[in-house]
Protein backbone atom coordinates (compact mmCIF):
# COMPACT_ATOMS: atom_id res chain seq x y z
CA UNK A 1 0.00 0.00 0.00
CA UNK A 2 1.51 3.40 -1.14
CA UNK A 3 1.73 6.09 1.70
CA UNK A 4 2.05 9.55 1.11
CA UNK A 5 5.61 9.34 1.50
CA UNK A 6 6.28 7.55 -1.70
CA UNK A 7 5.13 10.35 -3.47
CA UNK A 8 8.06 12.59 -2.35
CA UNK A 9 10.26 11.22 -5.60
CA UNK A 10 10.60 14.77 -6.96
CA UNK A 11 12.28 16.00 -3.43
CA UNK A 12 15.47 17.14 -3.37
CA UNK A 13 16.83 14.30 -1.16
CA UNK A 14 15.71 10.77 -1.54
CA UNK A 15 12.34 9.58 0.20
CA UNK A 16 14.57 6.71 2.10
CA UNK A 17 17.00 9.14 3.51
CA UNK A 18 14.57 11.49 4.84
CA UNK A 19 12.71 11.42 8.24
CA UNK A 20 8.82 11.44 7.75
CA UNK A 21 8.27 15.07 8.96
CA UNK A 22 10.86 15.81 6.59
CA UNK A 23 8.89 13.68 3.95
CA UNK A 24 5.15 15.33 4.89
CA UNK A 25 7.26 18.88 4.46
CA UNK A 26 8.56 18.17 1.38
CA UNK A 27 5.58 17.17 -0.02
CA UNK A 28 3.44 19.87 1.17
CA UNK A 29 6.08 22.19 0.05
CA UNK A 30 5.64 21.10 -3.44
CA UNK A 31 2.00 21.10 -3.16
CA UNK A 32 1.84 24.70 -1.99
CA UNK A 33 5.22 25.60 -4.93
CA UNK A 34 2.83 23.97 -7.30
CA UNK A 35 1.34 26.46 -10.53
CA UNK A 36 -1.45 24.80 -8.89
CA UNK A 37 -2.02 23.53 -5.89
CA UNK A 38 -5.21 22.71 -5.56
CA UNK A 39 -5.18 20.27 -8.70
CA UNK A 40 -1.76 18.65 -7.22
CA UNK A 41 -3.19 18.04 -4.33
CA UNK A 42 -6.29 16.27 -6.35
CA UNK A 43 -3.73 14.37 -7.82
CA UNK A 44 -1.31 13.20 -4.49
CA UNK A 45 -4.62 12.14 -3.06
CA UNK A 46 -5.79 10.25 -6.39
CA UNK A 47 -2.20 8.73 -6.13
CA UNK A 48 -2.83 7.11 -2.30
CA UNK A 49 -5.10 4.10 -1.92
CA UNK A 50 -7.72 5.29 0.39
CA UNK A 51 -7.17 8.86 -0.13
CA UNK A 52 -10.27 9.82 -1.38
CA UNK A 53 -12.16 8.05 1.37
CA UNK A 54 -10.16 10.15 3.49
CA UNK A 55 -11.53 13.09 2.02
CA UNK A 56 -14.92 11.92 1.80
CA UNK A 57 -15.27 11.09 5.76
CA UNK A 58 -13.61 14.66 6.48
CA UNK A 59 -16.21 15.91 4.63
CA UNK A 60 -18.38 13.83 6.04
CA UNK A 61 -17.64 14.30 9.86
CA UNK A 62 -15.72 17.42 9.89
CA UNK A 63 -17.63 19.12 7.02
CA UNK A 64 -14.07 19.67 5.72
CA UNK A 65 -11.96 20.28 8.73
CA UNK A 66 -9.69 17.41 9.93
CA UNK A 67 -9.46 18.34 13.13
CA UNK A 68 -13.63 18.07 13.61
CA UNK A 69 -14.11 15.10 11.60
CA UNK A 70 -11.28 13.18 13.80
CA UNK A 71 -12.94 14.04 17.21
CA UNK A 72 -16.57 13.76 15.56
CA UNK A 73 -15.66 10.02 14.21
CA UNK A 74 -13.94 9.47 18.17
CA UNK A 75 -16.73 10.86 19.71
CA UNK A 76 -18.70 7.99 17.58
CA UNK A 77 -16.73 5.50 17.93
CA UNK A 78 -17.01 6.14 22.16
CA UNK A 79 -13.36 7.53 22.20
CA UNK A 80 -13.46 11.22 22.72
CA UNK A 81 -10.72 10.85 25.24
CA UNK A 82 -8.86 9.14 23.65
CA UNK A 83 -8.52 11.66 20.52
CA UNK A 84 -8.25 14.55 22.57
CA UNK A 85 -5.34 12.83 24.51
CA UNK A 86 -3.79 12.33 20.67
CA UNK A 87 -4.75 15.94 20.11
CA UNK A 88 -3.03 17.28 23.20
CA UNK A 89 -0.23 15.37 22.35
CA UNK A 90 0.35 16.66 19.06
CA UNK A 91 -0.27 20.23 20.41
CA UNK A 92 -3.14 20.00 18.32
CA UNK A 93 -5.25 21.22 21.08
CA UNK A 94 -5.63 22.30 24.30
């Protein structure tokens, strides 16, 4: 299963030698450096398996926002805590 790091291959330094924030930056980098970004995002996300599930339950639960639709699918799932504990953790929240 591809991950969103395999689709660093245009980076500067090779996908195996980087860390993964490294990786996520690179990539976003690129996304944002893109003539546009909005259609190379489309396409990194047409490029993961999954990815436009993804998109479709942030939509769904978050009505767009990641952050919402990851605590609304917790809260449904019966583990609120939990996610705000991953939240926290990630200085995602307070």
């Amino acid at each position: 299963m591809p991950s969103i790091l395999d689709l660093t291959q245009n980076s500067q330094v090779p996908t195996e030698t980087q860390d993964p924030m490294a990786a996520l930056n690179s990539l976003v980098g690129q996304i944002m450096n893109s003539a546009d970004p909005k259609q190379t995002f489309n396409q990194v996300v047409s490029n993961i398996d999954g990815g436009q599930n993804a998109l479709n339950l942030i939509q769904q639960y978050g009505n767009g926002d990641p952050k919402a639709a990851f605590m609304n699918y917790a809260a449904q799932q019966g583990k609120s805590a939990m996610a705000q504990q991953i939240m926290q953790t990630m200085g995602l929240q307070k």
